[in-house]
PDB file of N, CA and C in Angstrom:
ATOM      1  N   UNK A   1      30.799 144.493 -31.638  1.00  0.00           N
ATOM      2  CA  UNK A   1      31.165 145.880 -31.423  1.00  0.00           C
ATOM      3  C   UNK A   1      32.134 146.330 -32.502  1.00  0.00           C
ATOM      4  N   UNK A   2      31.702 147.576 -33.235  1.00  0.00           N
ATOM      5  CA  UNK A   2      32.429 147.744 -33.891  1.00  0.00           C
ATOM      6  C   UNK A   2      33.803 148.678 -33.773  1.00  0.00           C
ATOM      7  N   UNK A   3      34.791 149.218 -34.356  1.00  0.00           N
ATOM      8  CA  UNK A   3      35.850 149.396 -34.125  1.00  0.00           C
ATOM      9  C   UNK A   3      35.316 151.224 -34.413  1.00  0.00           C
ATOM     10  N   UNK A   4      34.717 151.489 -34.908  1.00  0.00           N
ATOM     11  CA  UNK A   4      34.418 152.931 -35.532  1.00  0.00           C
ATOM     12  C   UNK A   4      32.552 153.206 -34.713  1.00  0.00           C
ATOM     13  N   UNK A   5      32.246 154.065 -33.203  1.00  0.00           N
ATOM     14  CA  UNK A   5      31.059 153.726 -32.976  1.00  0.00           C
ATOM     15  C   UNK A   5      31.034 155.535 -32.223  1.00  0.00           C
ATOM     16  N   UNK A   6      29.981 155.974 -32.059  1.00  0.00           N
ATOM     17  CA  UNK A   6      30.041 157.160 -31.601  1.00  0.00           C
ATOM     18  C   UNK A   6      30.503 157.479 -30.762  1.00  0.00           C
ATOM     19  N   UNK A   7      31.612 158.519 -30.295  1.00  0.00           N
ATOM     20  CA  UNK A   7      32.480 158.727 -29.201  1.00  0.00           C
ATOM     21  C   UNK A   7      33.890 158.705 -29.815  1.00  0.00           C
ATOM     22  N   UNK A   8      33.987 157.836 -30.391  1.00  0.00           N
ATOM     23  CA  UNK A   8      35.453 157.359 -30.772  1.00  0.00           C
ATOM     24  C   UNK A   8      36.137 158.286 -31.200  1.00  0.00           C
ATOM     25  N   UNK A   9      37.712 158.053 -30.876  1.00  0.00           N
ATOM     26  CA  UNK A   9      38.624 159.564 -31.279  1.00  0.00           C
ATOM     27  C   UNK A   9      39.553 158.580 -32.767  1.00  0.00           C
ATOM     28  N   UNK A  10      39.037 159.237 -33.800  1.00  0.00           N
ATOM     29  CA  UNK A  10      40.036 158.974 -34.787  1.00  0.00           C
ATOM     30  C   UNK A  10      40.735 160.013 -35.384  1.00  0.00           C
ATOM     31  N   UNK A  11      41.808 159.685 -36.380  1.00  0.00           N
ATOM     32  CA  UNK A  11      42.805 160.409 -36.974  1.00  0.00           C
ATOM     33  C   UNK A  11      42.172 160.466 -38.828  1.00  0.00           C
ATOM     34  N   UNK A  12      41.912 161.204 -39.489  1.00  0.00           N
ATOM     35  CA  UNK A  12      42.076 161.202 -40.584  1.00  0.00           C
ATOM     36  C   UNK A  12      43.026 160.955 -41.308  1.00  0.00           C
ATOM     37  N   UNK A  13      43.102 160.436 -41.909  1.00  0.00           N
ATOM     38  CA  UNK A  13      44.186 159.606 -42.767  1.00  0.00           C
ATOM     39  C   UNK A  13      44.212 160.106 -44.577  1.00  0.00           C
ATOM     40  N   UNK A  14      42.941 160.592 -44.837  1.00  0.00           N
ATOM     41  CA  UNK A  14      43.411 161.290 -45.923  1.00  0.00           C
ATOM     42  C   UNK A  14      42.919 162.863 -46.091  1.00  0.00           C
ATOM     43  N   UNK A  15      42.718 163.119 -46.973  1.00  0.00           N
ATOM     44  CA  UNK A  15      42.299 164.716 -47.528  1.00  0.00           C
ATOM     45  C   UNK A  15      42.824 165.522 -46.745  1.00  0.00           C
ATOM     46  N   UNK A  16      42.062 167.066 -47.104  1.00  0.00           N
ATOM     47  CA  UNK A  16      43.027 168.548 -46.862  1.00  0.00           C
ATOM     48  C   UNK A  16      42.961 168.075 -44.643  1.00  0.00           C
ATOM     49  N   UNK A  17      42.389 167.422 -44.279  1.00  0.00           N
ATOM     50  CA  UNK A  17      42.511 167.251 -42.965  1.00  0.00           C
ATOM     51  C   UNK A  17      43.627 165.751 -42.738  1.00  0.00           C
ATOM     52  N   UNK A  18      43.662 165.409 -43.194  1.00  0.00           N
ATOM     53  CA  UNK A  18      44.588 164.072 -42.849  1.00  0.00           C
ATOM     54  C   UNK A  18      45.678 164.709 -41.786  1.00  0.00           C
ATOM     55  N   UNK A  19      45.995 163.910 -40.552  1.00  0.00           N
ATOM     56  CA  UNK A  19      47.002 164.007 -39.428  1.00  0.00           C
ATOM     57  C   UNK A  19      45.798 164.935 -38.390  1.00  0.00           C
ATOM     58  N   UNK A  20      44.699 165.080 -38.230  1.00  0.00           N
ATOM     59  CA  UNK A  20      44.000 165.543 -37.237  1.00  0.00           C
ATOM     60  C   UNK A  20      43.612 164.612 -36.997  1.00  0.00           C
ATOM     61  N   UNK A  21      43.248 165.015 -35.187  1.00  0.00           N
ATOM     62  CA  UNK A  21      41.827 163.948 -34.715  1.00  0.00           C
ATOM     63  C   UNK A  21      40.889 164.947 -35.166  1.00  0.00           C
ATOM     64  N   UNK A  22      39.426 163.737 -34.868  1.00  0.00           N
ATOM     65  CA  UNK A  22      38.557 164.056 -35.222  1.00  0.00           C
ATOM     66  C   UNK A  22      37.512 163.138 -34.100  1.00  0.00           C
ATOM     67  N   UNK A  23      35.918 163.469 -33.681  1.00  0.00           N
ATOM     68  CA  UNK A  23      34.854 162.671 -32.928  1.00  0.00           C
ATOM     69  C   UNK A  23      34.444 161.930 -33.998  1.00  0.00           C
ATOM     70  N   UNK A  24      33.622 160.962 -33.711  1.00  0.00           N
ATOM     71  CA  UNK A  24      32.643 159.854 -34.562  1.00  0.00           C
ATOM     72  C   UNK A  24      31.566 160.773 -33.676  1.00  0.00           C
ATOM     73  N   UNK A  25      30.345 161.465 -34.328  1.00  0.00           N
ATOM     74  CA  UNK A  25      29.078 161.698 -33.517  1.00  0.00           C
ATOM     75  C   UNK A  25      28.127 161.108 -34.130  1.00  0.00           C
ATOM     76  N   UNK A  26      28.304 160.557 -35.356  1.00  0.00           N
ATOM     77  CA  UNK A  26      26.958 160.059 -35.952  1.00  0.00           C
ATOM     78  C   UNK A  26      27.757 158.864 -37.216  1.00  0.00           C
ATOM     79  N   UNK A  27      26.766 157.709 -36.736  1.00  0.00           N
ATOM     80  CA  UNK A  27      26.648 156.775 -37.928  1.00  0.00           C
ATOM     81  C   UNK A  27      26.080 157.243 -38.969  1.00  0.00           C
ATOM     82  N   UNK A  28      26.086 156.988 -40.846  1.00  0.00           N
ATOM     83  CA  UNK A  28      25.403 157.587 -41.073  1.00  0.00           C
ATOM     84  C   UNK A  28      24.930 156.056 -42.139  1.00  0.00           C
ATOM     85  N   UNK A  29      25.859 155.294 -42.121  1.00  0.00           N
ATOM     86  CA  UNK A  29      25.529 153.698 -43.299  1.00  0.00           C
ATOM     87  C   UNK A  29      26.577 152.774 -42.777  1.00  0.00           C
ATOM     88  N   UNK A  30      27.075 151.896 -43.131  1.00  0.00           N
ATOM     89  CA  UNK A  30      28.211 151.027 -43.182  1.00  0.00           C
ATOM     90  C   UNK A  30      29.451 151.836 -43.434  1.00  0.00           C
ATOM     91  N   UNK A  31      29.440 152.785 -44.776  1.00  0.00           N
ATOM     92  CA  UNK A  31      30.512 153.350 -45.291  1.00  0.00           C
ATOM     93  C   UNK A  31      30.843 154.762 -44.810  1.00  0.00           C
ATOM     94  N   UNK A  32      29.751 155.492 -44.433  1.00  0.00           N
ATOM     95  CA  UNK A  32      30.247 156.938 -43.993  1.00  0.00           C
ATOM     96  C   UNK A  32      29.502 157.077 -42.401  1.00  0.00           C
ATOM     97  N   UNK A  33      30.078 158.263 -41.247  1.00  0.00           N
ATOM     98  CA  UNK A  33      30.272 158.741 -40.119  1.00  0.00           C
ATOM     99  C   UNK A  33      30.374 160.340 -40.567  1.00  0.00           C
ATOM    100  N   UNK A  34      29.593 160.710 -39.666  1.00  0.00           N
ATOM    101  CA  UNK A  34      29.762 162.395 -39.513  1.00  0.00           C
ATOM    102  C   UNK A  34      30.671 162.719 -38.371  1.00  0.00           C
ATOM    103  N   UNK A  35      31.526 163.259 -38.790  1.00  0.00           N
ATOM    104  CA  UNK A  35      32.490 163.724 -37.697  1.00  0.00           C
ATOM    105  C   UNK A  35      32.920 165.120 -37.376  1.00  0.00           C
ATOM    106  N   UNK A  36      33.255 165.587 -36.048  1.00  0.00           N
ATOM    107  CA  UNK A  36      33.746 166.621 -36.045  1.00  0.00           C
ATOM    108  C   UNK A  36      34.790 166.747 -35.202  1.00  0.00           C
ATOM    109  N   UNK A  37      35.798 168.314 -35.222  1.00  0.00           N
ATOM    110  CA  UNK A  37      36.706 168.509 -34.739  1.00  0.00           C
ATOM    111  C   UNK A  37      36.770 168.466 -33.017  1.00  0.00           C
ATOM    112  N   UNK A  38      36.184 169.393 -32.506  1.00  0.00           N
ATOM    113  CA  UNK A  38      35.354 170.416 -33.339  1.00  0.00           C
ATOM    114  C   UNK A  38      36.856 171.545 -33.806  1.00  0.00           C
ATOM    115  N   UNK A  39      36.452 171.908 -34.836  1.00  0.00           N
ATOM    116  CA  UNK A  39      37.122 173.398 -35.462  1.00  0.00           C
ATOM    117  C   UNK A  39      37.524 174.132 -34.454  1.00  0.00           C
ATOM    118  N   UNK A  40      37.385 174.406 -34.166  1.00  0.00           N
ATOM    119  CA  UNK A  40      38.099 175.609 -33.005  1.00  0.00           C
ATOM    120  C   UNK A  40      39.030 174.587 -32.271  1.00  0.00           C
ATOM    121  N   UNK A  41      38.945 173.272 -32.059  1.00  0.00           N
ATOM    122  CA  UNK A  41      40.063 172.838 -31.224  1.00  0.00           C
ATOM    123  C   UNK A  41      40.997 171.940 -31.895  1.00  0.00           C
ATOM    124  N   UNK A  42      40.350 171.133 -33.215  1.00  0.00           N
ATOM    125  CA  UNK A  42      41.244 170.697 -34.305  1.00  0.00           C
ATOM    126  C   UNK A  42      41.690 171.000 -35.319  1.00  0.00           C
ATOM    127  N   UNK A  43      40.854 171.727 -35.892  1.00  0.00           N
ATOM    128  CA  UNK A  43      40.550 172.333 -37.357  1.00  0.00           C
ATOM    129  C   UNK A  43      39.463 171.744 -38.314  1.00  0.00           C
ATOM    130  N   UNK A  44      38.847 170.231 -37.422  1.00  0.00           N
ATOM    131  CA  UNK A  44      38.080 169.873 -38.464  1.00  0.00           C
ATOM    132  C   UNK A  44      36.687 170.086 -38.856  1.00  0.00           C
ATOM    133  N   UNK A  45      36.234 170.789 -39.329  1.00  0.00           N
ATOM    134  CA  UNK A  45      34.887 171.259 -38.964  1.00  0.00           C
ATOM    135  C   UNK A  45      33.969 169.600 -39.181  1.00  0.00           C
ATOM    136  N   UNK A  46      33.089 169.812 -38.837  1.00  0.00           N
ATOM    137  CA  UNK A  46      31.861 168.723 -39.510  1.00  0.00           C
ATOM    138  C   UNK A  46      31.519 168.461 -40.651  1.00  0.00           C
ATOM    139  N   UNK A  47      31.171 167.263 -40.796  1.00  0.00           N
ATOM    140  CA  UNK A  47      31.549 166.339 -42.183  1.00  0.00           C
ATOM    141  C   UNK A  47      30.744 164.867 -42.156  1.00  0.00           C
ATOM    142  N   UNK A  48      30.670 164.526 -43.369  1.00  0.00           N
ATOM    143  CA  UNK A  48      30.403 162.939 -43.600  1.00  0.00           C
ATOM    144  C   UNK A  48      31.917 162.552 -44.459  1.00  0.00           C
ATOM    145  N   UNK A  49      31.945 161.841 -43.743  1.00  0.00           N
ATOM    146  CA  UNK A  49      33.187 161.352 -44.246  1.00  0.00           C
ATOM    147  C   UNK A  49      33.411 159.329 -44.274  1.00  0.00           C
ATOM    148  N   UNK A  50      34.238 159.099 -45.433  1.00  0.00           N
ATOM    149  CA  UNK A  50      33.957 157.682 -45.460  1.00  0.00           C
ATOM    150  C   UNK A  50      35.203 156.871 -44.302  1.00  0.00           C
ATOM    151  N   UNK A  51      34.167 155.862 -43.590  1.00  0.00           N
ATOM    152  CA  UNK A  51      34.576 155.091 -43.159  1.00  0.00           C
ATOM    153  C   UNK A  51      36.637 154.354 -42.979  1.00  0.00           C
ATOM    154  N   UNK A  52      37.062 154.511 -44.441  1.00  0.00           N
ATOM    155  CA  UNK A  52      38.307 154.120 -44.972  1.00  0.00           C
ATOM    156  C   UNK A  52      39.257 154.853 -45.066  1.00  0.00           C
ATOM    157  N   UNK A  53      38.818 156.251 -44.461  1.00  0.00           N
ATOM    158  CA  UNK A  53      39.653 158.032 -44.197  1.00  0.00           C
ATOM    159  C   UNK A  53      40.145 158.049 -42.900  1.00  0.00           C
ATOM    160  N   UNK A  54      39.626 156.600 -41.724  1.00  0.00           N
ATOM    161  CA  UNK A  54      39.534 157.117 -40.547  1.00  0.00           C
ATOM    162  C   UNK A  54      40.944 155.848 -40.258  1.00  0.00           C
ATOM    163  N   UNK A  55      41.404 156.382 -38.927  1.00  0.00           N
ATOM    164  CA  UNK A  55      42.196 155.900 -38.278  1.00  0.00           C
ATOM    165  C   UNK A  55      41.551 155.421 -37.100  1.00  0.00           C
ATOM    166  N   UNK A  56      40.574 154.882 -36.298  1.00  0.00           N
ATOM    167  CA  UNK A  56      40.290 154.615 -35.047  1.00  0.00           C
ATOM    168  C   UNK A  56      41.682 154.779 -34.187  1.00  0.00           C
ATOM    169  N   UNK A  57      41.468 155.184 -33.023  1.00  0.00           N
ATOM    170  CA  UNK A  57      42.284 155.285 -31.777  1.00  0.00           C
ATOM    171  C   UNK A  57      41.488 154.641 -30.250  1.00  0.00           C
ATOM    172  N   UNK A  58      42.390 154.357 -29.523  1.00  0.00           N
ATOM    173  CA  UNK A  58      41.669 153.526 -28.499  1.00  0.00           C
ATOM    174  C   UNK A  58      40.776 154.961 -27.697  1.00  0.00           C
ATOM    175  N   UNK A  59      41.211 155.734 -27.705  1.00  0.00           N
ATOM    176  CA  UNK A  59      39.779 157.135 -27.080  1.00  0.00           C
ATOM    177  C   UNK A  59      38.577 156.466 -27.512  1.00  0.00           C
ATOM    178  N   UNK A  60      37.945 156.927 -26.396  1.00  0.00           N
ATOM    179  CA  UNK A  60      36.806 156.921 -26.759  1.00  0.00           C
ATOM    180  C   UNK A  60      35.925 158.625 -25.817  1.00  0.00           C
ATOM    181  N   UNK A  61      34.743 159.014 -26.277  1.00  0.00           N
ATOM    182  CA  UNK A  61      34.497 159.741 -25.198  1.00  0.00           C
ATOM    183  C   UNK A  61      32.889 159.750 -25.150  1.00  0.00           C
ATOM    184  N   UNK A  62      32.493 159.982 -24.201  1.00  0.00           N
ATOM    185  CA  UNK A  62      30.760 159.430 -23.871  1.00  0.00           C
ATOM    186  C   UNK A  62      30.352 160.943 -24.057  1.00  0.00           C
ATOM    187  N   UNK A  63      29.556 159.997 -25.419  1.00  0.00           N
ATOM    188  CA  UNK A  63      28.718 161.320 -26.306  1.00  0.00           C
ATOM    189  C   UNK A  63      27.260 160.596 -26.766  1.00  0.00           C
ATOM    190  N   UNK A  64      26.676 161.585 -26.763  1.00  0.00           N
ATOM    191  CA  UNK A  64      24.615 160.793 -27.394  1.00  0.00           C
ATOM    192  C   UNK A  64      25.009 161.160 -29.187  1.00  0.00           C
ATOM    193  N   UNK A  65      24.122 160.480 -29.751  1.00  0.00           N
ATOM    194  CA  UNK A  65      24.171 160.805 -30.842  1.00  0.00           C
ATOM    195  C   UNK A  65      24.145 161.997 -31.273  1.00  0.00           C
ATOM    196  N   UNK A  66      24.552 162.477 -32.848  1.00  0.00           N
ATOM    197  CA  UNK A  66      24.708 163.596 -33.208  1.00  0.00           C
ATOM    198  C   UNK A  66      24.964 164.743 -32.157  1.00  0.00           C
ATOM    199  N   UNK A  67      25.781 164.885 -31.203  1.00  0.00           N
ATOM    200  CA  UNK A  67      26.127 166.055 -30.557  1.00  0.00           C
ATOM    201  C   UNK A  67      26.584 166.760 -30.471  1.00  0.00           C
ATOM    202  N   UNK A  68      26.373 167.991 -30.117  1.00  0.00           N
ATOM    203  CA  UNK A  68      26.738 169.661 -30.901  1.00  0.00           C
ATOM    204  C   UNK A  68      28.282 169.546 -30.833  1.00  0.00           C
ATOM    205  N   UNK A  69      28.616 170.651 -31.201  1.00  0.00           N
ATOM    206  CA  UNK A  69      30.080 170.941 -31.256  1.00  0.00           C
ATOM    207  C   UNK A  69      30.403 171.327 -29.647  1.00  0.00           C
ATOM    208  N   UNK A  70      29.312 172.181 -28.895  1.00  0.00           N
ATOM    209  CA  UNK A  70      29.204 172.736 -27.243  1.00  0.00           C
ATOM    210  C   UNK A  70      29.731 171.532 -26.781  1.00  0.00           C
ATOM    211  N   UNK A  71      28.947 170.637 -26.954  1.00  0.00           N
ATOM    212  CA  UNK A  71      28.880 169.066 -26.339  1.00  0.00           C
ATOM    213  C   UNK A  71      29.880 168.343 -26.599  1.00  0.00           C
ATOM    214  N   UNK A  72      30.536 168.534 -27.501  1.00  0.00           N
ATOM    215  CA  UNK A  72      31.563 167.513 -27.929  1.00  0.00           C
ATOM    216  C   UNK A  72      32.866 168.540 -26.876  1.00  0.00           C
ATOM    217  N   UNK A  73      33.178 169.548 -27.163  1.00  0.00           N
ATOM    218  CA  UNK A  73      34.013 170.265 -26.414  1.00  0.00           C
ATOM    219  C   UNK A  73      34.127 170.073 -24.594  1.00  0.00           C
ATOM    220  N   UNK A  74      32.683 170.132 -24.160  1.00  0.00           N
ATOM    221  CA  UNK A  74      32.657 169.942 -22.977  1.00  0.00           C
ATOM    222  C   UNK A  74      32.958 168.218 -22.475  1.00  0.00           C
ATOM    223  N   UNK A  75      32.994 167.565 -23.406  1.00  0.00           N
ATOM    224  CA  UNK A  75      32.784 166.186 -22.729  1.00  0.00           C
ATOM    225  C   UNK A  75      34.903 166.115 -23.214  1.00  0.00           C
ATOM    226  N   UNK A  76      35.370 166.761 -23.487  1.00  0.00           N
ATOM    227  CA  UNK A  76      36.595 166.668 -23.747  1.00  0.00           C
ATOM    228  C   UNK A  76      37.128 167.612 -23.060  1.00  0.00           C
ATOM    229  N   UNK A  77      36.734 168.439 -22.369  1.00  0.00           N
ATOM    230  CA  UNK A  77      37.116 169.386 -21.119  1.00  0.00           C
ATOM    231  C   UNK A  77      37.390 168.178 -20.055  1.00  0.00           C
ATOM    232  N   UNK A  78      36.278 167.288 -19.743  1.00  0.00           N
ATOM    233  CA  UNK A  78      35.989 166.552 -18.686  1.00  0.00           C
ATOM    234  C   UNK A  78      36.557 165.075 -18.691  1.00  0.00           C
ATOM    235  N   UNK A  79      37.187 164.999 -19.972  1.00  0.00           N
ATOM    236  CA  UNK A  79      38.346 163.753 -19.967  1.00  0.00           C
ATOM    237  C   UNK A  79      39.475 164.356 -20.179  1.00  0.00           C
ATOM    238  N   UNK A  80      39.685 165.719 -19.951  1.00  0.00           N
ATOM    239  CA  UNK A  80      41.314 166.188 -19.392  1.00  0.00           C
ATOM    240  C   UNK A  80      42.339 166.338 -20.898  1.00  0.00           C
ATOM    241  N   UNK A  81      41.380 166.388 -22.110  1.00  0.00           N
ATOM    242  CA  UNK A  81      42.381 166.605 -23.239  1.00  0.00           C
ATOM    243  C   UNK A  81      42.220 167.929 -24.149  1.00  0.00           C
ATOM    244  N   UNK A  82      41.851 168.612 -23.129  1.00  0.00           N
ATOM    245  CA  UNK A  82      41.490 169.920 -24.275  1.00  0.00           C
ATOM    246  C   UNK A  82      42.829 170.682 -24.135  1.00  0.00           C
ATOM    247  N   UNK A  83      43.308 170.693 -25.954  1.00  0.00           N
ATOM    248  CA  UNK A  83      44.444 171.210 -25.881  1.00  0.00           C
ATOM    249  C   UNK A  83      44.151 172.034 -27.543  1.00  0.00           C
ATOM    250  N   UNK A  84      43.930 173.168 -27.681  1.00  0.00           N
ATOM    251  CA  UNK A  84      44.204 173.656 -28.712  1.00  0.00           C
ATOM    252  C   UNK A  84      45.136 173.590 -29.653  1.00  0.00           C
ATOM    253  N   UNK A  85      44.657 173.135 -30.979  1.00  0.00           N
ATOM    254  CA  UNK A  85      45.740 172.853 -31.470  1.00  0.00           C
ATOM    255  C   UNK A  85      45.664 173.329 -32.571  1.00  0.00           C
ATOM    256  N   UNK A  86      46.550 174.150 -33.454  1.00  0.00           N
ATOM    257  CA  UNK A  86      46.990 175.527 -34.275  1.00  0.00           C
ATOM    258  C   UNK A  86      47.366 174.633 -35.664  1.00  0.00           C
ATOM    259  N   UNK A  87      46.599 175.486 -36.307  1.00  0.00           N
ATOM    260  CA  UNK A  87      46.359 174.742 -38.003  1.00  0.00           C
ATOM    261  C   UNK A  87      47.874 174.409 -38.343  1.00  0.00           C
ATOM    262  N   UNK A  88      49.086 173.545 -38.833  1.00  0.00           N
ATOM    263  CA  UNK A  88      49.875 174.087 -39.973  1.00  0.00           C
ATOM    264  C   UNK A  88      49.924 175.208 -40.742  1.00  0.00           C
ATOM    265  N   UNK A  89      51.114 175.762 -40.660  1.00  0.00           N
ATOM    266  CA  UNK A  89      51.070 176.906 -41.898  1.00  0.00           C
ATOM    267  C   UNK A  89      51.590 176.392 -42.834  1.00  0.00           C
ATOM    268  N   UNK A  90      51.203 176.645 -43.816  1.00  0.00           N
ATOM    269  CA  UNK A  90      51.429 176.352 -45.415  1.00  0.00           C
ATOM    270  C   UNK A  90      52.138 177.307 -45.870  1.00  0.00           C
ATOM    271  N   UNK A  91      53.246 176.892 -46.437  1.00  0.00           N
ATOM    272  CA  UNK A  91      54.542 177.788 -46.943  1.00  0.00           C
ATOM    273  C   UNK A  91      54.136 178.305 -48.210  1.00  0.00           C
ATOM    274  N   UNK A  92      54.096 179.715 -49.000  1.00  0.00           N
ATOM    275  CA  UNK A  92      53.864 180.542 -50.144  1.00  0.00           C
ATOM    276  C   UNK A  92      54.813 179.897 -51.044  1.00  0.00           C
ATOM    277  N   UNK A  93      54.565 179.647 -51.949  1.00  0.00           N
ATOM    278  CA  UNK A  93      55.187 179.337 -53.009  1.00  0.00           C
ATOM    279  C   UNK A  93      55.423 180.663 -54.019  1.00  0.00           C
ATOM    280  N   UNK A  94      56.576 181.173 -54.066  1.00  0.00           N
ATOM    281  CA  UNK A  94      56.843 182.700 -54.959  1.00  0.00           C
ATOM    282  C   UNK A  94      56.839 182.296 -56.847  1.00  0.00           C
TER     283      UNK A  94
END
């Protein structure tokens, strides 16, 4: 069993999303996972993203492969963690 499998709640660890969670909904090789926020409740929209970006967390949440953003939301209604959560603002540099 691997540590990174569909359902799983990880953290991005690098790029313009790093410090969000994010779903595992789809394997896509050894090295990359399509993941999503979903956007409206993390900021992260959907993505392939590599394997070595991710943080695994012990979450997990019971999802079928590739499942919508509807689907991913509702199955996180129903494990009691839906909490909107509001981008960072990024300070203007004058």
């Amino acid at each position: 069993m691997s540590a990174i499998d569909v359902g799983r709640v990880c953290v991005k660890i690098a790029g313009r999303d790093a410090g969000r969670n994010c779903v595992v909904i789809d394997i896509l090789d050894k090295n990359f996972v399509l993941v999503t926020g979903p956007e409206g409740l993390t900021g992260v929209r959907r993505r392939r993203v590599n394997v070595r970006h991710l943080q695994p967390t012990p979450e997990q949440i019971k999802l079928k492969k590739g499942a919508t953003d509807e689907e991913v939301m509702a199955a996180i209604g129903k494990k009691g963690g839906e909490k909107k959560r509001e981008r960072p603002k990024r300070s203007k540099s004058a």
